[in-house]
C-alpha atoms as a PDB file:
ATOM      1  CA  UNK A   1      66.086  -0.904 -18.921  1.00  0.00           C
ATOM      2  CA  UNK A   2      68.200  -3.661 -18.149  1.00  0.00           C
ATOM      3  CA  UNK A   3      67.271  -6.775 -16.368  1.00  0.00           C
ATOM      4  CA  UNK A   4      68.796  -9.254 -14.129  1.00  0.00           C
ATOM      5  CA  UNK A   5      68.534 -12.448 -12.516  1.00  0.00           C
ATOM      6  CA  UNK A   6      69.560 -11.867  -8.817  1.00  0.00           C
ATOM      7  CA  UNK A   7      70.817 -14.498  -6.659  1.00  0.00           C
ATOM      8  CA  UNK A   8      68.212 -15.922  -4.638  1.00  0.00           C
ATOM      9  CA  UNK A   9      69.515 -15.771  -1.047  1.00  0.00           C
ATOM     10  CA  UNK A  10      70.311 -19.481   0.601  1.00  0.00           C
ATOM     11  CA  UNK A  11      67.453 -20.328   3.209  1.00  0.00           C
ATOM     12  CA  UNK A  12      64.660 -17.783   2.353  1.00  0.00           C
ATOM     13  CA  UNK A  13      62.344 -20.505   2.083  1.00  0.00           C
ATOM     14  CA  UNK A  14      63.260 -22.231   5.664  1.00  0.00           C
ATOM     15  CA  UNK A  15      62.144 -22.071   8.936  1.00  0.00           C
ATOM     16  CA  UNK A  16      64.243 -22.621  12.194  1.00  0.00           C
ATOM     17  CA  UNK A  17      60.690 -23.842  13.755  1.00  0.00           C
ATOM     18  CA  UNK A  18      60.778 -27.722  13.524  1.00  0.00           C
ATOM     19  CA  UNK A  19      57.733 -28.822  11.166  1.00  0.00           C
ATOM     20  CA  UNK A  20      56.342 -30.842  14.004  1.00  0.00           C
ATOM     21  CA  UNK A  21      55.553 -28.101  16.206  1.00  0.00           C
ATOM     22  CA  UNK A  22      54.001 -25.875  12.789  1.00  0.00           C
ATOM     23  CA  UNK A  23      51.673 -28.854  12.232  1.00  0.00           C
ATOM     24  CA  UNK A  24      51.006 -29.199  15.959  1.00  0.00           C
ATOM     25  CA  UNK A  25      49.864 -25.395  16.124  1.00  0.00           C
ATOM     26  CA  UNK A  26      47.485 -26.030  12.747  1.00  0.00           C
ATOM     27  CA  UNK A  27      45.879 -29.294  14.317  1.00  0.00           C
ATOM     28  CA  UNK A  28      45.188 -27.294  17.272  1.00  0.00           C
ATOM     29  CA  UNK A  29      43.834 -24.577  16.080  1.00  0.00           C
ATOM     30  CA  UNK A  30      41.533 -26.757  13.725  1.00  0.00           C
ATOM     31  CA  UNK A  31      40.400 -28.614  16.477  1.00  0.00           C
ATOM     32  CA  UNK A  32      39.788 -25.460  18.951  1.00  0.00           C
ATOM     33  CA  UNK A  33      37.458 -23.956  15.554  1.00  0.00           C
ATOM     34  CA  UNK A  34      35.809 -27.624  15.138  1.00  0.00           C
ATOM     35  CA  UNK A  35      34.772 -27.187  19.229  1.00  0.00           C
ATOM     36  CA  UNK A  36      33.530 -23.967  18.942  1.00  0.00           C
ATOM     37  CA  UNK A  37      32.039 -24.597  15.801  1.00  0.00           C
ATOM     38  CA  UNK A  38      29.949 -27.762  17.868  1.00  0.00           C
ATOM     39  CA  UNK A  39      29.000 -25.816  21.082  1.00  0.00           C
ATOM     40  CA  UNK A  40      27.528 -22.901  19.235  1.00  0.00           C
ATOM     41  CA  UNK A  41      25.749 -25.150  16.970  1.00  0.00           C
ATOM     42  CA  UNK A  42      24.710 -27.727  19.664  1.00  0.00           C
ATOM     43  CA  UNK A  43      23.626 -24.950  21.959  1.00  0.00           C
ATOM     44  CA  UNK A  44      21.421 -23.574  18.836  1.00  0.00           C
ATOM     45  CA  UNK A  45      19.863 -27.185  17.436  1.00  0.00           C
ATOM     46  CA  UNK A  46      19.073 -27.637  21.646  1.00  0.00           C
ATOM     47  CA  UNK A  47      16.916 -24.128  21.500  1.00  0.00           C
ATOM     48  CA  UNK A  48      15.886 -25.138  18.606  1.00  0.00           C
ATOM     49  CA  UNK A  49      14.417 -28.560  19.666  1.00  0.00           C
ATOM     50  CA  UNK A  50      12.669 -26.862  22.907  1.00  0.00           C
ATOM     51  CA  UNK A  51      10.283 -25.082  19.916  1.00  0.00           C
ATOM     52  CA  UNK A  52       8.688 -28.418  19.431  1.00  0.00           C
ATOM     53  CA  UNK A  53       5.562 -28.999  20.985  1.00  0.00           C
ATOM     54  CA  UNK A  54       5.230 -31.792  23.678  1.00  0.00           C
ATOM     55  CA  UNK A  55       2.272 -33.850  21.344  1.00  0.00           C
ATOM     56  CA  UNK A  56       4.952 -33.966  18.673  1.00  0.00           C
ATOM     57  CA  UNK A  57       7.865 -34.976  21.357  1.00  0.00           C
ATOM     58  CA  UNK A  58       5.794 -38.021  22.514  1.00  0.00           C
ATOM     59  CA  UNK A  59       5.033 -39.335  18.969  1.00  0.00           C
ATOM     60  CA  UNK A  60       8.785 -39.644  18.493  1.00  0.00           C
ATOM     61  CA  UNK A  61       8.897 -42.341  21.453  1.00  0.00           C
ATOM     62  CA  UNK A  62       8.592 -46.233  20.262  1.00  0.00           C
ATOM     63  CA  UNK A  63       6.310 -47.521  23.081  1.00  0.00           C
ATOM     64  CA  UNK A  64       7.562 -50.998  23.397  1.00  0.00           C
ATOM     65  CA  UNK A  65      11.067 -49.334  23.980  1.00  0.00           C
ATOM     66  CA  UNK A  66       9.361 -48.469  27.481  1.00  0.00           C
ATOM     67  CA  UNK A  67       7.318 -50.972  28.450  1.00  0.00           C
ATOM     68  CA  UNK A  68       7.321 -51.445  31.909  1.00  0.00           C
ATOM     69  CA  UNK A  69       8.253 -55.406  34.227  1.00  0.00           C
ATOM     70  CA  UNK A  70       5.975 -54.147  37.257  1.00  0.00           C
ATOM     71  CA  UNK A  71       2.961 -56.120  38.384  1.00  0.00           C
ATOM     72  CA  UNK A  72       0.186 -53.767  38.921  1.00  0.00           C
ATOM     73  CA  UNK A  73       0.226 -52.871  42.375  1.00  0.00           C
ATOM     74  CA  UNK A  74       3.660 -51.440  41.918  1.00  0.00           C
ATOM     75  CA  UNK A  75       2.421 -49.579  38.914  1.00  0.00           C
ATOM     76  CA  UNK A  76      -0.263 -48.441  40.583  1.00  0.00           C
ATOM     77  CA  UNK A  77       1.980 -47.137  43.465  1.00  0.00           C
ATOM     78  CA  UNK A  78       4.026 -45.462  41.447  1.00  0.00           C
ATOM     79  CA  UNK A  79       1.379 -43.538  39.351  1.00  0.00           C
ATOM     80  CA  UNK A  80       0.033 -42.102  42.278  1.00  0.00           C
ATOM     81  CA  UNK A  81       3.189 -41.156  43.582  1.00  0.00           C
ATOM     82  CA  UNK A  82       3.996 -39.572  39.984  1.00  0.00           C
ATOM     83  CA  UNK A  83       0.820 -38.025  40.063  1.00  0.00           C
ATOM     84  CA  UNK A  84       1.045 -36.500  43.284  1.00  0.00           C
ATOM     85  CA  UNK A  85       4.824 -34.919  41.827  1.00  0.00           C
ATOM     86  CA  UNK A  86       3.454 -33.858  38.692  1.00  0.00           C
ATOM     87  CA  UNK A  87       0.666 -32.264  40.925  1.00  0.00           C
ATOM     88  CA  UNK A  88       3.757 -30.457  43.152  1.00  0.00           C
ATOM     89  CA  UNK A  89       5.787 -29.277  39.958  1.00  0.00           C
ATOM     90  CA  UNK A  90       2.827 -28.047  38.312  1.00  0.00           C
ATOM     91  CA  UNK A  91       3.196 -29.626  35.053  1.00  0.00           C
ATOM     92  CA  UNK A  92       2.086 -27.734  32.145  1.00  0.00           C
ATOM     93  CA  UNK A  93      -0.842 -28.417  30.320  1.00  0.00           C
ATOM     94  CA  UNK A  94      -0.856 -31.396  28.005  1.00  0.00           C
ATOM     95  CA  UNK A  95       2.283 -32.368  29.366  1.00  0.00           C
ATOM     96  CA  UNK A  96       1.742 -36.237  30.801  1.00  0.00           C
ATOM     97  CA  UNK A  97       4.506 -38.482  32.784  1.00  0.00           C
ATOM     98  CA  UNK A  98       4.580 -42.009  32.418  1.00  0.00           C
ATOM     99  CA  UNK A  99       6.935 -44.002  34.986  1.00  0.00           C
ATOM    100  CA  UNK A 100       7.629 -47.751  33.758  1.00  0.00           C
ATOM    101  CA  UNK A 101       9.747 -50.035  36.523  1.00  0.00           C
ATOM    102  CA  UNK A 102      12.234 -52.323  35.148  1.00  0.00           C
ATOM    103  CA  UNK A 103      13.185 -55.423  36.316  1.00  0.00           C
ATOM    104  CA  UNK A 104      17.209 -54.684  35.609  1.00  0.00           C
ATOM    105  CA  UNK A 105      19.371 -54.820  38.735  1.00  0.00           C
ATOM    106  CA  UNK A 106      20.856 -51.664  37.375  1.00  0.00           C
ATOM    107  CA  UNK A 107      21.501 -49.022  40.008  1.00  0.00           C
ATOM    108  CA  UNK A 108      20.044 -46.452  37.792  1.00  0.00           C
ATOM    109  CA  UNK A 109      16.627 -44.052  36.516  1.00  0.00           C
ATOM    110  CA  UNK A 110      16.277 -41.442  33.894  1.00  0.00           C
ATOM    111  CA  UNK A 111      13.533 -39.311  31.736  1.00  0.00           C
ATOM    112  CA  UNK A 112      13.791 -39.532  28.079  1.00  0.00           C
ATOM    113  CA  UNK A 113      11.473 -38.299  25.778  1.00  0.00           C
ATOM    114  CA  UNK A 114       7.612 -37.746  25.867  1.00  0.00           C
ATOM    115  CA  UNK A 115       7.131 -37.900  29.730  1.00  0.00           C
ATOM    116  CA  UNK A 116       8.661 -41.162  29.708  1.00  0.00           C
ATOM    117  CA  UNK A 117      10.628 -42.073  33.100  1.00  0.00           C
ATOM    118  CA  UNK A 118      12.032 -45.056  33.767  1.00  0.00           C
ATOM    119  CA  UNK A 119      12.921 -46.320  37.302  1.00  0.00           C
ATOM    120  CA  UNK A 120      15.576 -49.612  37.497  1.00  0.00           C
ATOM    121  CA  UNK A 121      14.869 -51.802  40.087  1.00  0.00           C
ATOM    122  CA  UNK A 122      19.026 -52.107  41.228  1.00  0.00           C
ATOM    123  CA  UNK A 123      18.101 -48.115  42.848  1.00  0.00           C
ATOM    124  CA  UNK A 124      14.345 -48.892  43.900  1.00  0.00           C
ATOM    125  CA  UNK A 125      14.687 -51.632  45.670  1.00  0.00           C
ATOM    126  CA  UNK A 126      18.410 -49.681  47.652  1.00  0.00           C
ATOM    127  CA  UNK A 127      15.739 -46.617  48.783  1.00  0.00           C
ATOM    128  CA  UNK A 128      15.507 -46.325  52.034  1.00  0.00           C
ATOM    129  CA  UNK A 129      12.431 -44.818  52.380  1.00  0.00           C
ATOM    130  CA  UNK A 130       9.343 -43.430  50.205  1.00  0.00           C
ATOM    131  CA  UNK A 131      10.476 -39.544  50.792  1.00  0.00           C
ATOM    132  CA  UNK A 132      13.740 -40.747  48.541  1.00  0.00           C
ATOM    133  CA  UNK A 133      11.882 -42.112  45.949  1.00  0.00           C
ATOM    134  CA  UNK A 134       9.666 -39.096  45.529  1.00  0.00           C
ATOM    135  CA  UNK A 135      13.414 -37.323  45.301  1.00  0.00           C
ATOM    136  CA  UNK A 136      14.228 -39.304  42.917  1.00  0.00           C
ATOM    137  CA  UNK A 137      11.083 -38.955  41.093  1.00  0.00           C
ATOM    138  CA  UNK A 138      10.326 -35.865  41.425  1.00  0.00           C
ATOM    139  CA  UNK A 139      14.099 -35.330  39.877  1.00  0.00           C
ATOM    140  CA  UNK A 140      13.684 -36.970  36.735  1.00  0.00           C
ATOM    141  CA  UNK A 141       9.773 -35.765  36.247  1.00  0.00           C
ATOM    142  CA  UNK A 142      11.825 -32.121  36.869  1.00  0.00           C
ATOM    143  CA  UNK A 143      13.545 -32.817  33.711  1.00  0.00           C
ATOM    144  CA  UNK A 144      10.617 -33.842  32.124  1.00  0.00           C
ATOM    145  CA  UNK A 145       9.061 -30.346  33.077  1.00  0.00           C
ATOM    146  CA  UNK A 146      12.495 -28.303  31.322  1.00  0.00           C
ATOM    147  CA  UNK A 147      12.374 -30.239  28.347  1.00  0.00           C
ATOM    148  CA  UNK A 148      15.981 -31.514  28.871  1.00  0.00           C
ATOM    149  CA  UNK A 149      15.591 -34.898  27.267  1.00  0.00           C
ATOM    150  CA  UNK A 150      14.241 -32.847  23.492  1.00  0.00           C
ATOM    151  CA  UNK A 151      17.016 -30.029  24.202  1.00  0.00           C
ATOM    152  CA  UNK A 152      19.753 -32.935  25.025  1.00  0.00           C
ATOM    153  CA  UNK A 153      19.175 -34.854  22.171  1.00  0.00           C
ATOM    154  CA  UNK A 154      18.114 -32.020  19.401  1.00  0.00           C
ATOM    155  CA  UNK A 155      22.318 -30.395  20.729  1.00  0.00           C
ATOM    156  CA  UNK A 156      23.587 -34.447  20.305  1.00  0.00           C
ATOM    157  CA  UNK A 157      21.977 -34.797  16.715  1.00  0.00           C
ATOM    158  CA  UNK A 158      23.216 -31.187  15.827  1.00  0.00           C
ATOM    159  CA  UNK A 159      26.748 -31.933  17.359  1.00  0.00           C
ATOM    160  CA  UNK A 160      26.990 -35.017  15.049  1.00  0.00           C
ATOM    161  CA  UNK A 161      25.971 -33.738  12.351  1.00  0.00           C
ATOM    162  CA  UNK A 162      28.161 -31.191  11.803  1.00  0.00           C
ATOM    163  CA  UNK A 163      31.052 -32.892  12.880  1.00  0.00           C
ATOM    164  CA  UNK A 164      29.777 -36.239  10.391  1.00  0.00           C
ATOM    165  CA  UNK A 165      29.771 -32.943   7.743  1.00  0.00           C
ATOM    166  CA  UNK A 166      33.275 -31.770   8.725  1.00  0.00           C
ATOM    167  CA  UNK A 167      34.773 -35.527   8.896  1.00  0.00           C
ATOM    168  CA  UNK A 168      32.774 -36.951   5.960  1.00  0.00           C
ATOM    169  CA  UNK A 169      30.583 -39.235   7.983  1.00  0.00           C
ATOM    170  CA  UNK A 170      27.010 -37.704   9.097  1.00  0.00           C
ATOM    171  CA  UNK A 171      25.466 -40.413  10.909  1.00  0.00           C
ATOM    172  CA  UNK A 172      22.365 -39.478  11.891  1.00  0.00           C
ATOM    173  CA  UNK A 173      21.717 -42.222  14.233  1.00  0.00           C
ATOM    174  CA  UNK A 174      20.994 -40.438  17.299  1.00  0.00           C
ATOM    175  CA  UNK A 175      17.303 -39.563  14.897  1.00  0.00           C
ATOM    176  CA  UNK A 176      16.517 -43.091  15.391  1.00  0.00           C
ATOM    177  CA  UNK A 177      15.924 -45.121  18.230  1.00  0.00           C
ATOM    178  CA  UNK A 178      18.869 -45.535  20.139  1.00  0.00           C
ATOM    179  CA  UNK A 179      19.314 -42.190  20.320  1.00  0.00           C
ATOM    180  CA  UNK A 180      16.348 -41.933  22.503  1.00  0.00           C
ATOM    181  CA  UNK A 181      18.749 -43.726  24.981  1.00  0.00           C
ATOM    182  CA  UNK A 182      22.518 -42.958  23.684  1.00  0.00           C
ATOM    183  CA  UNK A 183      22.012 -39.268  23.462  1.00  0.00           C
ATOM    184  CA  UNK A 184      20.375 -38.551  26.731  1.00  0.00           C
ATOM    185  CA  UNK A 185      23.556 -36.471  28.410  1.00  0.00           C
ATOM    186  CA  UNK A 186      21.914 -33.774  30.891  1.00  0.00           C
ATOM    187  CA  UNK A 187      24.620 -30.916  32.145  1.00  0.00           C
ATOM    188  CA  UNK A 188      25.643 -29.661  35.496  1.00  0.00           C
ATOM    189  CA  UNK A 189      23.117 -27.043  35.363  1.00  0.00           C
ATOM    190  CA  UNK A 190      19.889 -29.274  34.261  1.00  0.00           C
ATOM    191  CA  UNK A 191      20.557 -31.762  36.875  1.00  0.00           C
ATOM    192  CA  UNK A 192      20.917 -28.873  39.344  1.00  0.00           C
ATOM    193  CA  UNK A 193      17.869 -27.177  38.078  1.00  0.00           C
ATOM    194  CA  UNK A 194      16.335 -30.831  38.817  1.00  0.00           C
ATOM    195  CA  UNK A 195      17.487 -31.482  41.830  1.00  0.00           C
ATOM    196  CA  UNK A 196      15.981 -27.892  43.096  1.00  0.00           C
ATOM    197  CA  UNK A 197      12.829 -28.185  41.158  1.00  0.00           C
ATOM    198  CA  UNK A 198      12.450 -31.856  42.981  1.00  0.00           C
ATOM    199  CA  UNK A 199      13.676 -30.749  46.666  1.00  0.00           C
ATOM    200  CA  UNK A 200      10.317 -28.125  46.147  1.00  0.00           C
ATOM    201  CA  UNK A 201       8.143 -30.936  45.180  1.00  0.00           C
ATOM    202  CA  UNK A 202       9.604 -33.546  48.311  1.00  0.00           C
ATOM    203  CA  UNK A 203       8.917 -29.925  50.377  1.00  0.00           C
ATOM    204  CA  UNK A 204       5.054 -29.684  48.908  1.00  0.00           C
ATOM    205  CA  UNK A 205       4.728 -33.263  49.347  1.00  0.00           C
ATOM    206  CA  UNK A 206       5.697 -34.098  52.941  1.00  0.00           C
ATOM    207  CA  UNK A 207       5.835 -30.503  54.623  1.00  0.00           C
ATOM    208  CA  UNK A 208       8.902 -31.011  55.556  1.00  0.00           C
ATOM    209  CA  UNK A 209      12.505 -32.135  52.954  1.00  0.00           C
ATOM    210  CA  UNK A 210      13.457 -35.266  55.443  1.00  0.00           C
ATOM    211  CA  UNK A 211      14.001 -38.026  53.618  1.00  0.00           C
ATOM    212  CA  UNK A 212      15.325 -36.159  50.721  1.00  0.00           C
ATOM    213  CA  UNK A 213      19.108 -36.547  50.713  1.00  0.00           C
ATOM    214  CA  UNK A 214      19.022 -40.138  51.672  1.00  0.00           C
ATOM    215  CA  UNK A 215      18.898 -40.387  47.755  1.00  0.00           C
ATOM    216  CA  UNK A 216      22.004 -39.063  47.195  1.00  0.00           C
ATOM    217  CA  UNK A 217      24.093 -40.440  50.129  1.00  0.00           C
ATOM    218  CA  UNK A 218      22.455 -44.090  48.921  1.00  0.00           C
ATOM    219  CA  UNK A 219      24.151 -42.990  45.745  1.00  0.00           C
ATOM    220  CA  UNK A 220      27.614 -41.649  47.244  1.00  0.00           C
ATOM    221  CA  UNK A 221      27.478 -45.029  49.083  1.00  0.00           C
ATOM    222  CA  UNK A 222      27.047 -46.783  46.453  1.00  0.00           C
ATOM    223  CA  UNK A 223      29.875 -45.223  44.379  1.00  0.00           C
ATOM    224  CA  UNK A 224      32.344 -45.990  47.451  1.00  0.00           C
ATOM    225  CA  UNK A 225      30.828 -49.575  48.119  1.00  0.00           C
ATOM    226  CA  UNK A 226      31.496 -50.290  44.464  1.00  0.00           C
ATOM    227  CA  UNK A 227      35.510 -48.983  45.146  1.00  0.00           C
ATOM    228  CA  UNK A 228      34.543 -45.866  42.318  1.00  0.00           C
ATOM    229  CA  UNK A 229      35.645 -42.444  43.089  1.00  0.00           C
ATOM    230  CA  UNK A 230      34.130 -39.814  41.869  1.00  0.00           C
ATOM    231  CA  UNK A 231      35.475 -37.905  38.493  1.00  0.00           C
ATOM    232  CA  UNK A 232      36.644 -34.231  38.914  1.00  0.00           C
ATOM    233  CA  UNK A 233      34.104 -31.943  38.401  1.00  0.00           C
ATOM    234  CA  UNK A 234      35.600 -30.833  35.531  1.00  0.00           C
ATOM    235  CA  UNK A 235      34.691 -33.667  33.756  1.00  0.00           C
ATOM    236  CA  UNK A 236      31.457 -34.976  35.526  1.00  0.00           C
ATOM    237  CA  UNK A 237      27.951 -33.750  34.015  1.00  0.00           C
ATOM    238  CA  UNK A 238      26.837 -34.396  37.253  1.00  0.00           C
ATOM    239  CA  UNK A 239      27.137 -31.910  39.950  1.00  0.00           C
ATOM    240  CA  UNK A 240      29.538 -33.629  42.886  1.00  0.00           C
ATOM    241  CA  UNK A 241      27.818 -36.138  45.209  1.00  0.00           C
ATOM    242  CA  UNK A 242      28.733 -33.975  48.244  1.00  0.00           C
ATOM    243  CA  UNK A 243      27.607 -30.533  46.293  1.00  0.00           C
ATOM    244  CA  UNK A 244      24.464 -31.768  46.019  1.00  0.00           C
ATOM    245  CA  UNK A 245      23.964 -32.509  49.526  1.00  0.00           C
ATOM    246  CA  UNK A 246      25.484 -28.883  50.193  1.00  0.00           C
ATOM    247  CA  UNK A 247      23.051 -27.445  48.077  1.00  0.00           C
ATOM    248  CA  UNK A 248      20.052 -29.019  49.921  1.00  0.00           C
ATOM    249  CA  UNK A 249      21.303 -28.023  52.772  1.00  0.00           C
ATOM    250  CA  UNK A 250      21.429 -24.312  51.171  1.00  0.00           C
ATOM    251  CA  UNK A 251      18.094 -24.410  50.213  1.00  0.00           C
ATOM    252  CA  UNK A 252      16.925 -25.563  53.479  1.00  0.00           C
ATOM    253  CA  UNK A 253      18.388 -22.092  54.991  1.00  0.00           C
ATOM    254  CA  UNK A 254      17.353 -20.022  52.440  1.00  0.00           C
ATOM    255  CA  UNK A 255      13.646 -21.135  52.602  1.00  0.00           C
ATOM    256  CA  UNK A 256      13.291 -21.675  56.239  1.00  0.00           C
ATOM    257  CA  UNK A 257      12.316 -25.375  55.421  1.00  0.00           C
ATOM    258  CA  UNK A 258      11.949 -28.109  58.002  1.00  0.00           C
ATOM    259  CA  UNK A 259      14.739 -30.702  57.392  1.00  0.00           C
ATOM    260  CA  UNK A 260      13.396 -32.644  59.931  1.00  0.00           C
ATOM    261  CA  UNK A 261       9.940 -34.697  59.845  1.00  0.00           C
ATOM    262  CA  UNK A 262       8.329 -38.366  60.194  1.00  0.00           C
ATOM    263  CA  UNK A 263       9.580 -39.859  57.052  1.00  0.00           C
ATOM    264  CA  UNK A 264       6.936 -41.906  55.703  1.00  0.00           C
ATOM    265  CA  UNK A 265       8.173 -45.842  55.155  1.00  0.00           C
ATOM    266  CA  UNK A 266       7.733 -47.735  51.507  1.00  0.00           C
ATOM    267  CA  UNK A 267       4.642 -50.032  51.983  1.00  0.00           C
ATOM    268  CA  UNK A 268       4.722 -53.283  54.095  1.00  0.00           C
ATOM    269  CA  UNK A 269       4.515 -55.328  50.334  1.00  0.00           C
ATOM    270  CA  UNK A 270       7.275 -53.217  48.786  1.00  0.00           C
ATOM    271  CA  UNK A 271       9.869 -55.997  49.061  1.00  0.00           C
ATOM    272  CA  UNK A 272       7.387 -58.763  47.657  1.00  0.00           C
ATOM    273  CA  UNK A 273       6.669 -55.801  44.534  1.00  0.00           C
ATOM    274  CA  UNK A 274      10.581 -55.763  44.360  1.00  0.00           C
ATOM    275  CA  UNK A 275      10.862 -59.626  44.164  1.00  0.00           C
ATOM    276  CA  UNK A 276       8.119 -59.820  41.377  1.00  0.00           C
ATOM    277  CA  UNK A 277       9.878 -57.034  39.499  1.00  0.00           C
ATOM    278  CA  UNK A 278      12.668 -58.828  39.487  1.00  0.00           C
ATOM    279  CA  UNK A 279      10.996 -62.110  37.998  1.00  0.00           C
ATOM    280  CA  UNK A 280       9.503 -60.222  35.495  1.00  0.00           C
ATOM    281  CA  UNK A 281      12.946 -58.277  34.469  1.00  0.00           C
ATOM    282  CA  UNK A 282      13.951 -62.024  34.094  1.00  0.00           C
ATOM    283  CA  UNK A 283      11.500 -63.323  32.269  1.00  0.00           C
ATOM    284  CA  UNK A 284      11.903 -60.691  29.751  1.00  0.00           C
ATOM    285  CA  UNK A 285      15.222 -61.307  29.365  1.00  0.00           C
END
């Protein structure tokens, strides 16, 4: 049998597709699979970090993280308003809240881990009444209830991890305590879940939901006053300033709740607690 060397055919190893747009198609693909590869993980480390008991969840909290600038009648205010929430959600056993007031002008609140809640004094001092701060209350003690802090940070840590593996760089700060802070990103549907679970408790509370989106048109206020426009809701982890007040207004309908009432006032020393909180924010400072 005779062999032969054939000539090799100009161009067989080209491509008329311009490299560019081969290496564009590669990156993108590797970067839809490192996405997907991140949500299904996240989604499992956040189930995952719901398993852990609540005892456990509130040893991982550094206590002087949250220690609180009110004077004590403030504190004692608030307890007893967080008491009387925790009473309307019907808080597991075991399961404790503790709300600290901070003297920061920051127009802010959120729940982080172990019951913790932390109130700013830039949003208590802008409520307009004490039916918004149970709201607003009741809201982040909601979270509390659903776990959401554990499950947001246990799907953060997981998230980095695997993309510290993938990349080389595994930082496994959000384990420390920053994280407690940094990785605290709630979704669309926890803050709705909130938001329901906190209308219920304003509703148990007061007889009545008055009072209860005040909160959120103080915040769409707010956002205008401050010339900031809202992000689309494509890219907001918070439902839409004017859904939310649609969606009381749903559930007002749907449970044949009064959404009208004598909304009860803050107390007469409320601005005098507000001006001590503020001294003590400083002070700390």
């Amino acid at each position: 049998m005779k062999y032969s060397n054939p000539q090799i055919p100009e161009g067989i190893n080209t491509t008329d597709r311009h490299p560019l747009r081969e290496f564009l198609l590669l990156a993108g693909g590797a970067l839809v699979l490192v996405l997907l590869l991140a949500w299904l993980v996240g989604g499992f480390g956040g189930r995952l970090a719901r398993l852990l008991p609540f005892e456990s969840e509130e040893r991982l909290v550094p206590t002087d993280m949250l220690s609180g600038d009110a004077g004590p009648p403030l504190q004692y205010y608030l307890d007893d308003l967080a008491e009387r929430v925790s009473s309307a959600l019907d808080l597991p056993a075991g399961m404790q809240v503790r709300v600290h007031a901070s003297g920061d002008d920051t127009f802010n609140a959120f729940a982080t881990l172990g019951g913790h809640v932390l109130l700013f004094r830039g949003l208590l001092e802008a409520l307009p009444n004490e039916n918004a701060l149970v709201m607003l209350m009741a809201h982040e003690i909601a979270h509390v209830r659903h776990r959401d802090p554990i499950v947001s940070i246990g799907r953060g840590a997981a998230i980095q991890l695997v993309v510290g593996l993938l990349f080389g760089d595994p930082n496994l700060a959000a384990l420390g305590r920053a994280g407690i802070y940094t990785q605290l990103h709630f979704n669309r549907d926890m803050e709705r879940s909130a938001d329901a679970d906190a209308l219920r408790a304003v509703y148990a509370i007061y007889g009545h939901v008055a009072g209860a989106a005040d909160l959120f048109s103080l915040i769409q206020q707010k956002r205008r006053h401050a010339g900031r426009g809202e992000p689309p809701a494509i890219f907001s982890s918070h439902p839409l300033d004017r859904q939310r007040l649609d969606a009381i207004a749903d559930s007002v309908r749907q449970n044949g709740w009064a959404d009208t009432g004598k909304v009860t006032p803050l107390p007469d020393a409320y601005p005098t607690w507000m001006a001590d909180l503020a001294r003590h924010g400083g002070a700390a400072e």
